[in-house]
Protein backbone atom coordinates (compact mmCIF):
# COMPACT_ATOMS: atom_id res chain seq x y z
CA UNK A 1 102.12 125.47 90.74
CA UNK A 2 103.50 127.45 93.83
CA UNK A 3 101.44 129.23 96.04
CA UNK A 4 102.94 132.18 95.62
CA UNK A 5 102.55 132.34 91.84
CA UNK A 6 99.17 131.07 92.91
CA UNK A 7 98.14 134.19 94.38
CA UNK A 8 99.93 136.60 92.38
CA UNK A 9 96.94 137.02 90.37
CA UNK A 10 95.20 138.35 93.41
CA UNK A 11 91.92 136.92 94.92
CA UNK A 12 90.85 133.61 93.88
CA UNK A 13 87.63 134.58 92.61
CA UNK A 14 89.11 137.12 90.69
CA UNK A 15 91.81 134.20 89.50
CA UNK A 16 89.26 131.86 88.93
CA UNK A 17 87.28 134.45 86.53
CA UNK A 18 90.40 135.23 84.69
CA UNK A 19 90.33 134.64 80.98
CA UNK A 20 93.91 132.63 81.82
CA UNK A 21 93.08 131.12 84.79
CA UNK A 22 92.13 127.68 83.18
CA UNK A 23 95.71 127.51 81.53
CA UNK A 24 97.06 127.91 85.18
CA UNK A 25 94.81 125.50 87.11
CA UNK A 26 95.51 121.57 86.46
CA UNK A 27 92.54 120.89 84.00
CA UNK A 28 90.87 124.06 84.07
CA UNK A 29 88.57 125.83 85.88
CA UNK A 30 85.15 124.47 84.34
CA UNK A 31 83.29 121.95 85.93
CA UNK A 32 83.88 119.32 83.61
CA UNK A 33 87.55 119.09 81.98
CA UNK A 34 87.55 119.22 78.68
CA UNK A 35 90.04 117.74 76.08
CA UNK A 36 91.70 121.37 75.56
CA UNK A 37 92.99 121.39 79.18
CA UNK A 38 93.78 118.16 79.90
CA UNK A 39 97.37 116.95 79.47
CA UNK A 40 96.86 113.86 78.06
CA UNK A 41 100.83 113.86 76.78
CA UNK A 42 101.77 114.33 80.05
CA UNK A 43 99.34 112.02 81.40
CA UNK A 44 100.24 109.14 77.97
CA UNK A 45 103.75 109.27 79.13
CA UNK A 46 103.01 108.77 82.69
CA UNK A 47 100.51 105.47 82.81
CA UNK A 48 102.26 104.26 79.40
CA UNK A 49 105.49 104.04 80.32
CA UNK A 50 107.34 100.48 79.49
CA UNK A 51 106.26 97.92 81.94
CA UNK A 52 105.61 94.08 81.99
CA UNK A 53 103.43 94.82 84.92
CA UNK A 54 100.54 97.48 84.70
CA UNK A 55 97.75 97.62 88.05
CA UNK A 56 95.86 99.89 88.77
CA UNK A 57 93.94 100.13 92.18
CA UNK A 58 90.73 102.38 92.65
CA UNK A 59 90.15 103.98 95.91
CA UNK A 60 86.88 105.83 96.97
CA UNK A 61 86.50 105.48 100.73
CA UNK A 62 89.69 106.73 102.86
CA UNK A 63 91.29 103.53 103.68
CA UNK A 64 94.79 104.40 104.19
CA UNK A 65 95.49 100.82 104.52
CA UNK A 66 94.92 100.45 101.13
CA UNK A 67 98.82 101.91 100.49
CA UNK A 68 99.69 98.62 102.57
CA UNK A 69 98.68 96.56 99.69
CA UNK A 70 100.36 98.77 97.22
CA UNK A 71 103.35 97.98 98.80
CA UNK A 72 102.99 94.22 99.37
CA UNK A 73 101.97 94.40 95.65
CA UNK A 74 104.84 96.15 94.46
CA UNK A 75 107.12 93.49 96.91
CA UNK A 76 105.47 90.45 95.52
CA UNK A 77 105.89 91.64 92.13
CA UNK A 78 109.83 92.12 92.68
CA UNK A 79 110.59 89.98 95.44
CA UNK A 80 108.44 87.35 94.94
CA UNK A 81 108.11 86.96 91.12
CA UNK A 82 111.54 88.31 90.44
CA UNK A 83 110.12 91.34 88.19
CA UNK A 84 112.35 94.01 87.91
CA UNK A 85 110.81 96.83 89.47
CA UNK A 86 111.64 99.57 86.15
CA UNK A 87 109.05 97.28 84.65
CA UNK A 88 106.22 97.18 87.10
CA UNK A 89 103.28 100.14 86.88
CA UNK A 90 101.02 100.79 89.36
CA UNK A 91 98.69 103.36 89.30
CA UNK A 92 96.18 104.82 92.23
CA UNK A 93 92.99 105.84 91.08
CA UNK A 94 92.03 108.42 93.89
CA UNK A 95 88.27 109.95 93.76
CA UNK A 96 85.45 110.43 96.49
CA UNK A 97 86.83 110.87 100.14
CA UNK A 98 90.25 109.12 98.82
CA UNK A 99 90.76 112.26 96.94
CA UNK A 100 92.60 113.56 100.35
CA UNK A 101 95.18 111.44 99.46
CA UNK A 102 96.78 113.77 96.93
CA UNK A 103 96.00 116.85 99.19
CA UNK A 104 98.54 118.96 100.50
CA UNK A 105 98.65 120.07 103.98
CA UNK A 106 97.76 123.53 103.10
CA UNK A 107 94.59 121.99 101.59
CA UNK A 108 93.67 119.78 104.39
CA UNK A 109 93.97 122.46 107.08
CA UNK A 110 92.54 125.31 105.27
CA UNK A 111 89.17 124.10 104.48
CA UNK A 112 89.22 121.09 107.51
CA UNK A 113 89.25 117.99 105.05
CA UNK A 114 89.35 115.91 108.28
CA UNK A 115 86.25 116.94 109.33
CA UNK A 116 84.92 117.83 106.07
CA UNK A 117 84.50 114.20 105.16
CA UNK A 118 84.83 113.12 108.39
CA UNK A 119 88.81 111.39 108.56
CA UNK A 120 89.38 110.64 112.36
CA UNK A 121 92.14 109.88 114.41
CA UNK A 122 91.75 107.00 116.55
CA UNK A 123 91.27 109.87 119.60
CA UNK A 124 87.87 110.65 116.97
CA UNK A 125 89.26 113.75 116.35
CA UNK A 126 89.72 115.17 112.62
CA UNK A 127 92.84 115.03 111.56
CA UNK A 128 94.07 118.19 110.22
CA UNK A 129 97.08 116.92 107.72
CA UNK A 130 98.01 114.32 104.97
CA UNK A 131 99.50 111.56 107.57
CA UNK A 132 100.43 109.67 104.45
CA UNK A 133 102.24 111.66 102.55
CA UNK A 134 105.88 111.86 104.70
CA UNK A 135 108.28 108.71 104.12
CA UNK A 136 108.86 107.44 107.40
CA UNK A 137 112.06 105.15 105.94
CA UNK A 138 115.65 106.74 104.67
CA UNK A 139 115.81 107.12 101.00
CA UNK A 140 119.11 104.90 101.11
CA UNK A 141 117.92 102.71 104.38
CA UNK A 142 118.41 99.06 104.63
CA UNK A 143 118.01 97.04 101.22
CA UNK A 144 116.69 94.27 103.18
CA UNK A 145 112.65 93.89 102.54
CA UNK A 146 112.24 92.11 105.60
CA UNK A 147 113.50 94.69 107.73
CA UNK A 148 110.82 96.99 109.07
CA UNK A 149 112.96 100.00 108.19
CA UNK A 150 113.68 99.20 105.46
CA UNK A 151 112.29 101.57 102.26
CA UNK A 152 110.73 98.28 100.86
CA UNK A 153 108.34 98.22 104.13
CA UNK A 154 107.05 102.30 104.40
CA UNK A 155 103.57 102.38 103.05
CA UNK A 156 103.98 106.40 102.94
CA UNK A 157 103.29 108.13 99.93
CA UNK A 158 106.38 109.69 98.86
CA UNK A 159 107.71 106.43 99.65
CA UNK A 160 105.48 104.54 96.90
CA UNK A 161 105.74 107.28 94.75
CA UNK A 162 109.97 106.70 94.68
CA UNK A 163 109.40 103.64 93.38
CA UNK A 164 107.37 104.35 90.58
CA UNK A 165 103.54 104.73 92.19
CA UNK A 166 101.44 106.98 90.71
CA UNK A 167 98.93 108.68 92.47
CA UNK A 168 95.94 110.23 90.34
CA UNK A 169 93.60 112.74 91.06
CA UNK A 170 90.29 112.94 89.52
CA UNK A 171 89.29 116.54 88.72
CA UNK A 172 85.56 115.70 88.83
CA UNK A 173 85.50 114.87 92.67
CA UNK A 174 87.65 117.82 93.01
CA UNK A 175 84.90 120.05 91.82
CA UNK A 176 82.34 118.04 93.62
CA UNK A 177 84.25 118.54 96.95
CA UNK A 178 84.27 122.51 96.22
CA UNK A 179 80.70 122.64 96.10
CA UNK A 180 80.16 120.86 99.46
CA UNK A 181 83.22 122.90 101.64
CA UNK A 182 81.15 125.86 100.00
CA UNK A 183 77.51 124.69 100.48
CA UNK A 184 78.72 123.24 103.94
CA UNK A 185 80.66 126.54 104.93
CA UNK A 186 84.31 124.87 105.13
CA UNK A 187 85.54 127.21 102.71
CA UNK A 188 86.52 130.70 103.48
CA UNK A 189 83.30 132.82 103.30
CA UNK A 190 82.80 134.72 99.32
CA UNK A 191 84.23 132.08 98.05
CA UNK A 192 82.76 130.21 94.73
CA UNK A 193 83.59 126.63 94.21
CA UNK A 194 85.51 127.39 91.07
CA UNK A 195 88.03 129.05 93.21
CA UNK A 196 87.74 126.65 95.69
CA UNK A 197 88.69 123.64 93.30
CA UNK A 198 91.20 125.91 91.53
CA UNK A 199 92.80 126.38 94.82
CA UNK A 200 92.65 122.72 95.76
CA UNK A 201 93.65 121.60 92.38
CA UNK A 202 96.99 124.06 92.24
CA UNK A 203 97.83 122.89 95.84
CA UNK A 204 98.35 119.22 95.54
CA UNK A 205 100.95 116.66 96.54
CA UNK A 206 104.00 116.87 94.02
CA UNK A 207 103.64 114.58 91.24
CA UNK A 208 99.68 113.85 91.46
CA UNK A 209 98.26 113.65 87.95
CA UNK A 210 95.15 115.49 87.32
CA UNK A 211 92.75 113.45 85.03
CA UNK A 212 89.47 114.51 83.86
CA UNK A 213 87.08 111.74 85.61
CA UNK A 214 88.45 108.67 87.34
CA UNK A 215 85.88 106.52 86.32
CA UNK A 216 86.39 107.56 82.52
CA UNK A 217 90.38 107.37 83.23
CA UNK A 218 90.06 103.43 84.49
CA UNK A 219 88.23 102.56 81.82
CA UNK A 220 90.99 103.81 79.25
CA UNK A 221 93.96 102.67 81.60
CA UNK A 222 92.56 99.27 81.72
CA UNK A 223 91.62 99.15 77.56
CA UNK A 224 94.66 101.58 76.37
CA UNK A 225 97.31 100.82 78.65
CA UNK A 226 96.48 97.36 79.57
CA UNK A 227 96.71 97.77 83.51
CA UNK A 228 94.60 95.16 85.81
CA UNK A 229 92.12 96.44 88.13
CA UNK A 230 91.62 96.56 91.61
CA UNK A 231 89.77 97.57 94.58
CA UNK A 232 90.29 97.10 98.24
CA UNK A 233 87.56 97.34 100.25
CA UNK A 234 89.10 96.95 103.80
């Protein structure tokens, strides 16, 4: 959703109180999602898609160079192995810290994610956008994979997501994160976390896919969908 149909409905407390609100806000406003606000055709189409090829890598701690191996993955997969890319899934399984990943700059400067968690810059400063998110390559740039400009070599989000990444965000941590930028005073004063999440949650990246709990939704993309796991830890 826009902000600006965003904060039609006024306030966000008052939007978050709404008897519509959780029809408006990616999973709802309560705590825990329940199956009445959670688009699982949405989300059945997404993961289970056709593909030969289904991974899916879980990221808690912000390790951005965690999109590096996405990339090499999805390069080895084509490149390497010869499989055509329409048939290779690969799914990112955001939560904790990683979360960030799917914020929007609106998020990430309004309620200081950088220092929020912290997220440094190598000056130790907190960075105040999402540094991943912008494609650094053309959209049409060179075809050749070995070529550092080339699309096949830009780890940036929007980048991954063109060819076929998807990016998930767990509405769990999303909540949890509310309750600390409240409890921690990064969030504008009178707000309550429920209009904190529903404000983070209707101001992510385009095409992040809200799921109910991230360690619920491995567990069924691994045993429904049939995707591999994995998890960088460096």
């Amino acid at each position: 959703m826009k902000r600006t149909a965003f904060v039609a409905f006024g306030t966000l407390s008052a939007f978050a109180s709404s008897a519509f609100a959780a029809e408006l806000v990616p999973g709802g406003t309560a705590f825990v999602e329940n199956r009445a606000h959670f688009d699982e055709a949405a989300f059945a189409a997404t993961v289970g898609r056709a593909a030969t090829i289904r991974q899916v890598y879980e990221n808690v701690a912000f390790r951005p160079s965690v999109l590096d191996n996405i990339k090499n993955s999805l390069n080895g997969l084509q490149f390497g192995f010869g499989i055509d890319p329409s048939q290779i899934a690969i799914a990112v399984a955001n939560h904790g810290p990683s979360s960030a990943y799917t914020f929007s700059d609106y998020v990430w400067s309004k309620y200081r994610i950088g220092e929020y968690f912290p997220i440094l810059d190598k000056d130790g400063k907190p960075i105040t956008r999402n540094l991943n998110l912008r494609r650094t390559s053309a959209v049409h740039g060179p075809s050749d994979p070995n070529l550092p400009t080339s699309p096949f070599q830009d780890t940036s989000i929007e980048a991954l997501q063109q060819r076929g990444v998807i990016f998930m965000t767990c509405h769990t941590a999303v909540e949890e994160i509310a309750a600390g930028l409240v409890k921690r005073k990064f969030a504008p004063a009178g707000l309550e976390p429920s209009a904190v999440a529903a404000d983070i949650l209707t101001h992510l990246i385009e095409g992040a896919l809200v799921v109910p709990s991230m360690v619920a939704t491995i567990a069924v993309v691994q045993q429904r969908y049939g995707y591999t796991y994995i998890t960088i830890q460096s």
